[in-house]
PDB file of N, CA and C in Angstrom:
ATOM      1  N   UNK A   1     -35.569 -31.508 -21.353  1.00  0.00           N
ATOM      2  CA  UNK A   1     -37.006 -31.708 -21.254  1.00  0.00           C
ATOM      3  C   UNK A   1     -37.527 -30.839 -20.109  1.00  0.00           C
ATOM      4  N   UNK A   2     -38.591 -30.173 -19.973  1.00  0.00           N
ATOM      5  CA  UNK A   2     -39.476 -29.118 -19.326  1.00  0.00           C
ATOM      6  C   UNK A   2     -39.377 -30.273 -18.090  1.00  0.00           C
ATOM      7  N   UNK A   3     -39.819 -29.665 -17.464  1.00  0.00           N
ATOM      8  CA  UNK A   3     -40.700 -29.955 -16.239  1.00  0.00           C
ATOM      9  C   UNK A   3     -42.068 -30.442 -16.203  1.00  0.00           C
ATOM     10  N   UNK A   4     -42.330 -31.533 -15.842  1.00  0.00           N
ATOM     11  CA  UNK A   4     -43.591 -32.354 -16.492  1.00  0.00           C
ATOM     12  C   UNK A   4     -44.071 -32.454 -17.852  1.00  0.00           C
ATOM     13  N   UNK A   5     -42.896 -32.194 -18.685  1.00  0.00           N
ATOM     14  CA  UNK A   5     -43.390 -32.874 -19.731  1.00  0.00           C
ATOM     15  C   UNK A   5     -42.786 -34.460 -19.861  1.00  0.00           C
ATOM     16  N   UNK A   6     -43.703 -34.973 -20.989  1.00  0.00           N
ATOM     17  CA  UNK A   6     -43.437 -36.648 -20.878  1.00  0.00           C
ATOM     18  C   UNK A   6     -42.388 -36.642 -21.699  1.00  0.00           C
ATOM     19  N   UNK A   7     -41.050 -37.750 -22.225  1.00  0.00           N
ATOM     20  CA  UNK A   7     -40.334 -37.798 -22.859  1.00  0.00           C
ATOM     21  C   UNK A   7     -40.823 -38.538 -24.206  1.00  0.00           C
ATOM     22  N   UNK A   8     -40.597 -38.178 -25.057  1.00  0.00           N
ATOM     23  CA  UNK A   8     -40.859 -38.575 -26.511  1.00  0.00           C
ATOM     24  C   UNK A   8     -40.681 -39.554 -26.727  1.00  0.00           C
ATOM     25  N   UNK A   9     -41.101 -40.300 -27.553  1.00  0.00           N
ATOM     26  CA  UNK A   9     -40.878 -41.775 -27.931  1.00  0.00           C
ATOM     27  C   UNK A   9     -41.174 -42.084 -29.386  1.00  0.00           C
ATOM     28  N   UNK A  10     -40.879 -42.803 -29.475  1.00  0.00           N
ATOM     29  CA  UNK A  10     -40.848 -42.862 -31.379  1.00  0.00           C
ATOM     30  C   UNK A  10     -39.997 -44.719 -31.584  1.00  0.00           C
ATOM     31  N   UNK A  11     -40.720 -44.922 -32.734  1.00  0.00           N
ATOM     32  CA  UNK A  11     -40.777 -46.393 -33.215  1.00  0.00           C
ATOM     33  C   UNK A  11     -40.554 -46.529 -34.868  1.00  0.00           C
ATOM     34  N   UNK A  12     -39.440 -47.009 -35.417  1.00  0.00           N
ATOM     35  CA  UNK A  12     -39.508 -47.420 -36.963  1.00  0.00           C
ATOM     36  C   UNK A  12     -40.351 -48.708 -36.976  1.00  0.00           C
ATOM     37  N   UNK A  13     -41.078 -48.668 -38.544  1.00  0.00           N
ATOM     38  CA  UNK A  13     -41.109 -50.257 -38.612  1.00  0.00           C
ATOM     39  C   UNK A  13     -40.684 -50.522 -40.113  1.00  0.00           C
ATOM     40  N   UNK A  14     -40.762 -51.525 -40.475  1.00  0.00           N
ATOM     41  CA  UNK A  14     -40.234 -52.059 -41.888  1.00  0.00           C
ATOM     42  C   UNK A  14     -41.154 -53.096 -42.406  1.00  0.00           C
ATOM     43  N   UNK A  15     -41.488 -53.225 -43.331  1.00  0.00           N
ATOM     44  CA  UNK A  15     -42.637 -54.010 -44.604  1.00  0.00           C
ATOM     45  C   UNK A  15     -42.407 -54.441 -45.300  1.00  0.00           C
ATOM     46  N   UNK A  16     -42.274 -55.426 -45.960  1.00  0.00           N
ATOM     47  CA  UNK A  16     -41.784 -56.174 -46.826  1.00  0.00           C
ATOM     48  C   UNK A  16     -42.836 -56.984 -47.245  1.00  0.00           C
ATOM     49  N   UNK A  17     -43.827 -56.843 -48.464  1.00  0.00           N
ATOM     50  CA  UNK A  17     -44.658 -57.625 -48.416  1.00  0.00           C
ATOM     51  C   UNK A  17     -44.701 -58.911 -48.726  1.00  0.00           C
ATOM     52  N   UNK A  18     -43.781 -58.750 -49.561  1.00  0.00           N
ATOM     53  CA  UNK A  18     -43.367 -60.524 -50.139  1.00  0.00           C
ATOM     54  C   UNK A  18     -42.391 -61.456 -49.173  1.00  0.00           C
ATOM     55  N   UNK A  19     -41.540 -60.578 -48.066  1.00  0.00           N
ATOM     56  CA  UNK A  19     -41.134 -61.306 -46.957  1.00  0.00           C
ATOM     57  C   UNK A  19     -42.185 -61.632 -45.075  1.00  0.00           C
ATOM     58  N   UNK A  20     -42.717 -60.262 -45.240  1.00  0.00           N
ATOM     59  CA  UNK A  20     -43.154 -60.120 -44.284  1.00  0.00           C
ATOM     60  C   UNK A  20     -44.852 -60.463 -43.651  1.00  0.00           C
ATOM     61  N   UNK A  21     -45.459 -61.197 -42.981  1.00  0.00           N
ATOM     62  CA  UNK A  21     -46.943 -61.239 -43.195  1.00  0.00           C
ATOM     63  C   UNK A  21     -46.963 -59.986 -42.157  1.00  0.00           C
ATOM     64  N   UNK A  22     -46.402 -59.160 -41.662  1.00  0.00           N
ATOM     65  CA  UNK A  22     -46.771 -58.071 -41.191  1.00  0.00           C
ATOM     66  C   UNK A  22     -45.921 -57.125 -40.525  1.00  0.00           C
ATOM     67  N   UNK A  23     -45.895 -55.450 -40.138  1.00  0.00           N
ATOM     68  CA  UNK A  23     -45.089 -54.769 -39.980  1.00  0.00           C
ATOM     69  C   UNK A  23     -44.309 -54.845 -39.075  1.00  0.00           C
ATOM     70  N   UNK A  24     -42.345 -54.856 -39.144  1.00  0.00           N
ATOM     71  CA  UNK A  24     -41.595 -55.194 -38.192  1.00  0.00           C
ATOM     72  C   UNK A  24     -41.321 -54.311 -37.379  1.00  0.00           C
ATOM     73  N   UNK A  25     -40.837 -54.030 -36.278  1.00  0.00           N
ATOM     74  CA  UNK A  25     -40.332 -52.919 -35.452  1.00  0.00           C
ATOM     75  C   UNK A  25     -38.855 -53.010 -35.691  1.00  0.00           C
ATOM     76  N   UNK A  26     -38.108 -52.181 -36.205  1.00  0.00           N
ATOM     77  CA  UNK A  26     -36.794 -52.323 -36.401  1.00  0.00           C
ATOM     78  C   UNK A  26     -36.257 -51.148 -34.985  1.00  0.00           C
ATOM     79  N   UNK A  27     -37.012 -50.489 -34.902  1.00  0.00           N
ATOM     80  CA  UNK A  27     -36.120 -49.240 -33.975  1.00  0.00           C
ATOM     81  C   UNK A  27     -37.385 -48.967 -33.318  1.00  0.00           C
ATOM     82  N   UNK A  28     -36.969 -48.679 -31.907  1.00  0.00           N
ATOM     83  CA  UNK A  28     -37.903 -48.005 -30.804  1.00  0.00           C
ATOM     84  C   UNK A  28     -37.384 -47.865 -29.640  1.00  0.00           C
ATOM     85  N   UNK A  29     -37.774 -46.032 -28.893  1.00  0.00           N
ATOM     86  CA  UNK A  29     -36.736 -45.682 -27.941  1.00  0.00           C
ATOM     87  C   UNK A  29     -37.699 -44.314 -27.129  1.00  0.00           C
ATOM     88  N   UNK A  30     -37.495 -44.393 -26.360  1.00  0.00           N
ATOM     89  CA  UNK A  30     -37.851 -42.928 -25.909  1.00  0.00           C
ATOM     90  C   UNK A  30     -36.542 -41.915 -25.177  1.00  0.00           C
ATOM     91  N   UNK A  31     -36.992 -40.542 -25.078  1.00  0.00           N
ATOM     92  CA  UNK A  31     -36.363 -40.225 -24.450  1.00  0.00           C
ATOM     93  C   UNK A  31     -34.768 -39.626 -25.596  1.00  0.00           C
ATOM     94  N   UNK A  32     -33.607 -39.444 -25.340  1.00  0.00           N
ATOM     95  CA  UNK A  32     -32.767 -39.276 -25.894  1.00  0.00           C
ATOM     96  C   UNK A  32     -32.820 -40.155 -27.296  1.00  0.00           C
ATOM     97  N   UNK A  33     -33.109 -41.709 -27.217  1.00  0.00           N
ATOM     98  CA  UNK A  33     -33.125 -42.886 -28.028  1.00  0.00           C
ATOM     99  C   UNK A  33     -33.800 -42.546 -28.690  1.00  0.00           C
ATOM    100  N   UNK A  34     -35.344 -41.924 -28.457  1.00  0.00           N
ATOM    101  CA  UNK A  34     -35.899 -41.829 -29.781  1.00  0.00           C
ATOM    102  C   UNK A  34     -35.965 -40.479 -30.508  1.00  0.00           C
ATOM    103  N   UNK A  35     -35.424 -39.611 -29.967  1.00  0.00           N
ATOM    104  CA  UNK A  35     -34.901 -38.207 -30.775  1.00  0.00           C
ATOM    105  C   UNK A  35     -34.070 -38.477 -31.809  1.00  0.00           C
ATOM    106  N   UNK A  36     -32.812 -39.433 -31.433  1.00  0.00           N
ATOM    107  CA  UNK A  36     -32.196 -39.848 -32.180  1.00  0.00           C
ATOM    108  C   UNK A  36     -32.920 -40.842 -33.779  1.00  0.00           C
ATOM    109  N   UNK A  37     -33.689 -41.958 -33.420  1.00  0.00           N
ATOM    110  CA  UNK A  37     -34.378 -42.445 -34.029  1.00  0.00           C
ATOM    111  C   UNK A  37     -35.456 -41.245 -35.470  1.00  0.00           C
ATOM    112  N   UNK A  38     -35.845 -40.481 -34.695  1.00  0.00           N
ATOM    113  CA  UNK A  38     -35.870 -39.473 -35.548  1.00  0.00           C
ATOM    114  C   UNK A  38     -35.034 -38.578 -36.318  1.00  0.00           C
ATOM    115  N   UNK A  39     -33.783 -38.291 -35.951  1.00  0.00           N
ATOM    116  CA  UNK A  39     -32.848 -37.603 -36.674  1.00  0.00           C
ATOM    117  C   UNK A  39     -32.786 -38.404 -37.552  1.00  0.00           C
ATOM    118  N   UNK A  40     -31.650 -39.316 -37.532  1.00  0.00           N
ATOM    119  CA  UNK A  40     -31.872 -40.736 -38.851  1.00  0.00           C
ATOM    120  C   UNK A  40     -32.880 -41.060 -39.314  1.00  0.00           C
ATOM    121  N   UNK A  41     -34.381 -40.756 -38.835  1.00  0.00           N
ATOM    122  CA  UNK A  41     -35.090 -40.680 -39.852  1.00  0.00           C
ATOM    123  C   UNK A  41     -35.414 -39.879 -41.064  1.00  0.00           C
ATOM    124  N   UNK A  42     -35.330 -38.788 -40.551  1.00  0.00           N
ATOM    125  CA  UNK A  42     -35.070 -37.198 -41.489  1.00  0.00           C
ATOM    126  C   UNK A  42     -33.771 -37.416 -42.438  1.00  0.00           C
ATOM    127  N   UNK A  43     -32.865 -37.676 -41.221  1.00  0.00           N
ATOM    128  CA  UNK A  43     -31.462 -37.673 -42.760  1.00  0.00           C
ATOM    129  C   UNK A  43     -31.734 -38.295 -43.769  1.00  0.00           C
ATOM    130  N   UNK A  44     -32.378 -39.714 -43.431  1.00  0.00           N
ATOM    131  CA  UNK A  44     -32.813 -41.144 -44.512  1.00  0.00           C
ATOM    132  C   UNK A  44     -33.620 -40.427 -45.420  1.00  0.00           C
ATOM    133  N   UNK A  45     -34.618 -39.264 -45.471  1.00  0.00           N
ATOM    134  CA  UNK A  45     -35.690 -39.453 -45.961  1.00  0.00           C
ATOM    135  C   UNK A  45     -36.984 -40.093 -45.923  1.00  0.00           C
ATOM    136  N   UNK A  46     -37.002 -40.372 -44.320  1.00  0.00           N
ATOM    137  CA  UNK A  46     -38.276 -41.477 -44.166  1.00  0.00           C
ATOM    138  C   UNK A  46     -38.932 -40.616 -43.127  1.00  0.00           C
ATOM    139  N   UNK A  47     -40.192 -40.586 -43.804  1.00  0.00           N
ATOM    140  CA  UNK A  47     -41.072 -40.072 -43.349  1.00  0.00           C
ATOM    141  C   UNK A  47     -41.665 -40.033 -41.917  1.00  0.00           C
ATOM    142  N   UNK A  48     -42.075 -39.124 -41.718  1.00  0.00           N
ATOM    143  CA  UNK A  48     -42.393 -39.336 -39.751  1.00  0.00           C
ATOM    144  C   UNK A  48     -43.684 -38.984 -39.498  1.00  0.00           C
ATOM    145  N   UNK A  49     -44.185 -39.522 -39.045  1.00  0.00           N
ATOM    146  CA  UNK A  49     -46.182 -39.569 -38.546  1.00  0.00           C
ATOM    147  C   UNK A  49     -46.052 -39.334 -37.373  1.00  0.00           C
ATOM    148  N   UNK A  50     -46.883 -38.523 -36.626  1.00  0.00           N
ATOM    149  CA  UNK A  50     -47.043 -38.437 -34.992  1.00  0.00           C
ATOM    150  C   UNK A  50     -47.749 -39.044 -34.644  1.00  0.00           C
ATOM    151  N   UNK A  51     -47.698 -39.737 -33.993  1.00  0.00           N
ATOM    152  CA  UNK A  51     -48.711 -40.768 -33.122  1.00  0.00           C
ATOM    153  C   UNK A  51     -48.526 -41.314 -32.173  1.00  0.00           C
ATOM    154  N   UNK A  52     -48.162 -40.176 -31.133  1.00  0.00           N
ATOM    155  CA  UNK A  52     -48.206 -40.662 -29.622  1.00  0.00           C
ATOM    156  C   UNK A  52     -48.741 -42.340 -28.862  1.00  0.00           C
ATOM    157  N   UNK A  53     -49.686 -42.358 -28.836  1.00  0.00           N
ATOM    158  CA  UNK A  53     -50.469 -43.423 -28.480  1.00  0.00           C
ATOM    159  C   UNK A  53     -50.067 -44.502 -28.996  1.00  0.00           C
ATOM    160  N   UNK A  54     -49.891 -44.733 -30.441  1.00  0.00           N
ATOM    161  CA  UNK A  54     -49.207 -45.621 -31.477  1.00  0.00           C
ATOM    162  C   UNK A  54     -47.545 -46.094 -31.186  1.00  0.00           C
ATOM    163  N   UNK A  55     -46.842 -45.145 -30.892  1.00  0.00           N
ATOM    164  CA  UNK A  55     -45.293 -45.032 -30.320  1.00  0.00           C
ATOM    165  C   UNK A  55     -45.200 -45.772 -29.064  1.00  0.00           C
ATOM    166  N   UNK A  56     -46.250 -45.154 -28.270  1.00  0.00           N
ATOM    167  CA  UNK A  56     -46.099 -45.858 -26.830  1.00  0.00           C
ATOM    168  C   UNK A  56     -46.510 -47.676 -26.582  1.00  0.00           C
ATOM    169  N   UNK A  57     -47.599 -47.503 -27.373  1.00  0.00           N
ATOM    170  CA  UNK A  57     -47.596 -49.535 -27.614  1.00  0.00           C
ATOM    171  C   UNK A  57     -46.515 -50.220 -28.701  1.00  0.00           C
ATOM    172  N   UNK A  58     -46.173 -49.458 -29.534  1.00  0.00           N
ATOM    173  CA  UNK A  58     -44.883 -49.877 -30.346  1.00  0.00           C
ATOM    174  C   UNK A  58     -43.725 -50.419 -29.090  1.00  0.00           C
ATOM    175  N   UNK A  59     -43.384 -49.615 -28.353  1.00  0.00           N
ATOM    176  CA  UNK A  59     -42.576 -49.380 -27.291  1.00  0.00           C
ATOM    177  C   UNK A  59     -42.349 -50.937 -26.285  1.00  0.00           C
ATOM    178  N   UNK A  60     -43.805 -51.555 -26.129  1.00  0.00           N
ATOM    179  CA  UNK A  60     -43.749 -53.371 -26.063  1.00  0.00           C
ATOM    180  C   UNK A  60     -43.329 -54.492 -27.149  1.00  0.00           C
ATOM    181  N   UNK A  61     -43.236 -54.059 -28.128  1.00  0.00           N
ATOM    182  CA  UNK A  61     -42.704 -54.861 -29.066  1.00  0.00           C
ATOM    183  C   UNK A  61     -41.220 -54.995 -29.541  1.00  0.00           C
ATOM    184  N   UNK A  62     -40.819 -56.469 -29.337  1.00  0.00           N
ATOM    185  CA  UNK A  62     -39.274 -56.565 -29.301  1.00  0.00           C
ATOM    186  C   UNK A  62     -38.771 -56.486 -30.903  1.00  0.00           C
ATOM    187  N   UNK A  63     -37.755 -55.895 -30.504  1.00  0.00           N
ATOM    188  CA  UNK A  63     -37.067 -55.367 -31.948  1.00  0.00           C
ATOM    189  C   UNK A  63     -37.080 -57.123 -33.135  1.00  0.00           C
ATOM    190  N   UNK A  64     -37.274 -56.407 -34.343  1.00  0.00           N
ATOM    191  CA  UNK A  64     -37.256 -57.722 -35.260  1.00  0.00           C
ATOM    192  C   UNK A  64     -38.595 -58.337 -35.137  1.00  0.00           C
ATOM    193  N   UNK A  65     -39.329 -57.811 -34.132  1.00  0.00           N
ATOM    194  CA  UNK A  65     -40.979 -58.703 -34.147  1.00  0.00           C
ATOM    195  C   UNK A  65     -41.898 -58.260 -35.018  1.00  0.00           C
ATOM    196  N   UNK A  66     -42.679 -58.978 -35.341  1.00  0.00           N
ATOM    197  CA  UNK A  66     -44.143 -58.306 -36.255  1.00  0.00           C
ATOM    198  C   UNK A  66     -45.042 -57.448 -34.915  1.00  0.00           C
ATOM    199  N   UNK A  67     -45.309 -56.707 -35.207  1.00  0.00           N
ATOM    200  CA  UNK A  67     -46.314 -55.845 -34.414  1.00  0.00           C
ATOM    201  C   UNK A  67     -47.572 -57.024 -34.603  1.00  0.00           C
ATOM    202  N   UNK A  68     -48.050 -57.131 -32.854  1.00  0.00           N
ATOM    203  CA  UNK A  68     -49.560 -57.663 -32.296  1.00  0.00           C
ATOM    204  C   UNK A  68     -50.336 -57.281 -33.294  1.00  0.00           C
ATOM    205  N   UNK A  69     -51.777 -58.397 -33.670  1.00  0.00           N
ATOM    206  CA  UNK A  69     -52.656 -58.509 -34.277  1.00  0.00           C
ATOM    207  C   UNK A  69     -53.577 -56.978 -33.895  1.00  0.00           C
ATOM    208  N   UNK A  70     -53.638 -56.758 -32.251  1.00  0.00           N
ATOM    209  CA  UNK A  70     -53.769 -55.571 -31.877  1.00  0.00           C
ATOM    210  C   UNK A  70     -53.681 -54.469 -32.473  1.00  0.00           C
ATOM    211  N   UNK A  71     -52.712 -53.709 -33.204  1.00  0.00           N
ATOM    212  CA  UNK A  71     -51.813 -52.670 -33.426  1.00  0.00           C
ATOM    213  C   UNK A  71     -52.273 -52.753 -34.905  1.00  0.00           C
ATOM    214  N   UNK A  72     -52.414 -53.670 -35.588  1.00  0.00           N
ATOM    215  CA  UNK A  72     -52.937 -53.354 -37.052  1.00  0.00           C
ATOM    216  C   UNK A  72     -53.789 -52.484 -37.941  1.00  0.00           C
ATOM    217  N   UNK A  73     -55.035 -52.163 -37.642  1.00  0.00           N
ATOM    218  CA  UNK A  73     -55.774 -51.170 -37.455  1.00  0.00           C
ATOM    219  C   UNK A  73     -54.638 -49.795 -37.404  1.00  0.00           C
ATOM    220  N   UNK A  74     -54.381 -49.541 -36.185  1.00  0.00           N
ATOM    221  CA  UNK A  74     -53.651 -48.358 -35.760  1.00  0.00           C
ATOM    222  C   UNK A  74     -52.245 -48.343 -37.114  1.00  0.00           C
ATOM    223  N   UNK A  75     -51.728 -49.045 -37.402  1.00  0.00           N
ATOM    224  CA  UNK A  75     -50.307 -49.231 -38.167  1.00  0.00           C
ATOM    225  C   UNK A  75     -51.388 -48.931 -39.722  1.00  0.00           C
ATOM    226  N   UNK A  76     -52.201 -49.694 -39.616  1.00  0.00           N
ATOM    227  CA  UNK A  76     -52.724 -49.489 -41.420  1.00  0.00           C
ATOM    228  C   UNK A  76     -53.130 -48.189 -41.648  1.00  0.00           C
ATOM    229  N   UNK A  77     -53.768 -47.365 -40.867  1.00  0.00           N
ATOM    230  CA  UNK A  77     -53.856 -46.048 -41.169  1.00  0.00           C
ATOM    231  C   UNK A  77     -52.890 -45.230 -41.295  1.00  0.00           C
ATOM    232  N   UNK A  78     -51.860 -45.478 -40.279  1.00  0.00           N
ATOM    233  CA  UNK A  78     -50.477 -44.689 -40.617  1.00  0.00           C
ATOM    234  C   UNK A  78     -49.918 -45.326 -42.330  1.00  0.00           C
ATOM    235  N   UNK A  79     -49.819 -46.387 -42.470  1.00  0.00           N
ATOM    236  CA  UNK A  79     -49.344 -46.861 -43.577  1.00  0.00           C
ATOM    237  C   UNK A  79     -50.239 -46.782 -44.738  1.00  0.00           C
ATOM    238  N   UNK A  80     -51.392 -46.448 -45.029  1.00  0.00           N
ATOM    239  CA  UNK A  80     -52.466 -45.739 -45.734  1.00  0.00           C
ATOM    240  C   UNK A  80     -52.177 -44.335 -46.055  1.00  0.00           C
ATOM    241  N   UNK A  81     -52.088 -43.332 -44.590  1.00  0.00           N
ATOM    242  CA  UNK A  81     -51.694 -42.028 -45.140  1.00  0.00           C
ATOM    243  C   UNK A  81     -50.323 -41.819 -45.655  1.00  0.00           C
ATOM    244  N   UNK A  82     -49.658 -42.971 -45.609  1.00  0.00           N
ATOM    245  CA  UNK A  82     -47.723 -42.668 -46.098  1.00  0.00           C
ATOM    246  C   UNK A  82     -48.416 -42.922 -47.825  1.00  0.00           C
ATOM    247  N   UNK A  83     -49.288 -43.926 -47.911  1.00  0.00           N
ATOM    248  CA  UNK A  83     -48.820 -44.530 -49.175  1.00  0.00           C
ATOM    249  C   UNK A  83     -49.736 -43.296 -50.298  1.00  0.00           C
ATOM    250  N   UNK A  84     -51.253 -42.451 -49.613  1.00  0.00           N
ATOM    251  CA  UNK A  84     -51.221 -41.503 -49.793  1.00  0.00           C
ATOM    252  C   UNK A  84     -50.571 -40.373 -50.381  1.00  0.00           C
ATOM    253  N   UNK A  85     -49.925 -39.928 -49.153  1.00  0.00           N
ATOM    254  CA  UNK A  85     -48.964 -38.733 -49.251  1.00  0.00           C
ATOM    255  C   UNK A  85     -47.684 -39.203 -50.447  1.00  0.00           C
ATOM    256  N   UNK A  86     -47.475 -40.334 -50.719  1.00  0.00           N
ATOM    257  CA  UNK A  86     -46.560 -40.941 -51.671  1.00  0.00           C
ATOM    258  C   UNK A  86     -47.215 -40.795 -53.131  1.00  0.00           C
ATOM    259  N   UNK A  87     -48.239 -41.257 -53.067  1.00  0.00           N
ATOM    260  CA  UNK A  87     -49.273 -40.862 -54.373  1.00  0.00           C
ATOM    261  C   UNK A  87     -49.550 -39.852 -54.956  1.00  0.00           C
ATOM    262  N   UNK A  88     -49.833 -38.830 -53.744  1.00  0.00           N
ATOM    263  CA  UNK A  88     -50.435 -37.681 -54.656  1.00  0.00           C
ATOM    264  C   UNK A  88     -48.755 -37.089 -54.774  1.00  0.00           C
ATOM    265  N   UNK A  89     -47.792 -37.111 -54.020  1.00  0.00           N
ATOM    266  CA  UNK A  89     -46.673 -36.419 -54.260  1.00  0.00           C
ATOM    267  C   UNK A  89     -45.901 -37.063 -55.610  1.00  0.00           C
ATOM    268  N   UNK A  90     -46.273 -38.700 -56.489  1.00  0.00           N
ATOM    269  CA  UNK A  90     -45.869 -38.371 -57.739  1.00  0.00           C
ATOM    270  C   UNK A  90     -46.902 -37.751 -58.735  1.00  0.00           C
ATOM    271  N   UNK A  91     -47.675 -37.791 -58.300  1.00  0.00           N
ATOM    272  CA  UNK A  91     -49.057 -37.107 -59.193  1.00  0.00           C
ATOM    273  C   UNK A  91     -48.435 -35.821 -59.159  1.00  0.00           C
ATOM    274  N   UNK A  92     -48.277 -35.175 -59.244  1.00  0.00           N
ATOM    275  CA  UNK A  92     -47.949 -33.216 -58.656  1.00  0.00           C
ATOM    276  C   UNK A  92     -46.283 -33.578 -59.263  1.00  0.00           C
ATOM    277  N   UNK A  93     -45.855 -34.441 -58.801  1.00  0.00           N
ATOM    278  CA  UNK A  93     -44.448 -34.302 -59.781  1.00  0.00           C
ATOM    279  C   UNK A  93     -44.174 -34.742 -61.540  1.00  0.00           C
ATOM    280  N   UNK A  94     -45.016 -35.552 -61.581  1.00  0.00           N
ATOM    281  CA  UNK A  94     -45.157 -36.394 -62.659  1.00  0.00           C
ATOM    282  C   UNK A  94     -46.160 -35.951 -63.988  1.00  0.00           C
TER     283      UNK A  94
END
């Protein structure tokens, strides 16, 4: 890492609508932890959104928890443009 730059951070979450009343944090790390968190995300095939600001309040939430009533807003737009980018990409295949 540079010299004053900040270290990266990055957060999975997981959805389940018929288990879950709202999005879990399964993984969140900065720094080495969440580079990694991203590699395994890429290998998986799971998609990656940038969202600094979003990562860093993820970053208070204990693993296995539903993300704060707070954070919803912020999580539904990310989970809006996935389900998006999921849409038009079978449209164009299909």
């Amino acid at each position: 890492m540079a010299e004053g730059e900040l270290p990266k951070k990055a957060a999975a979450l997981r959805y389940e609508a018929k288990k879950d009343e709202a999005p879990r944090v399964v993984a969140s790390g900065q720094g080495v932890m969440a580079e990694r968190i991203i590699e395994i995300a890429k290998e998986s095939g799971v998609p990656i959104v940038e969202d600094p600001a979003l990562a860093s309040a993820l970053l208070f939430v204990e693993l296995g928890e539903e993300i704060p009533i707070e954070l919803y807003e912020a999580v539904a737009r990310v989970l809006a443009f996935l389900y998006r980018l999921d849409r038009d990409g079978k449209k164009s295949n299909g």
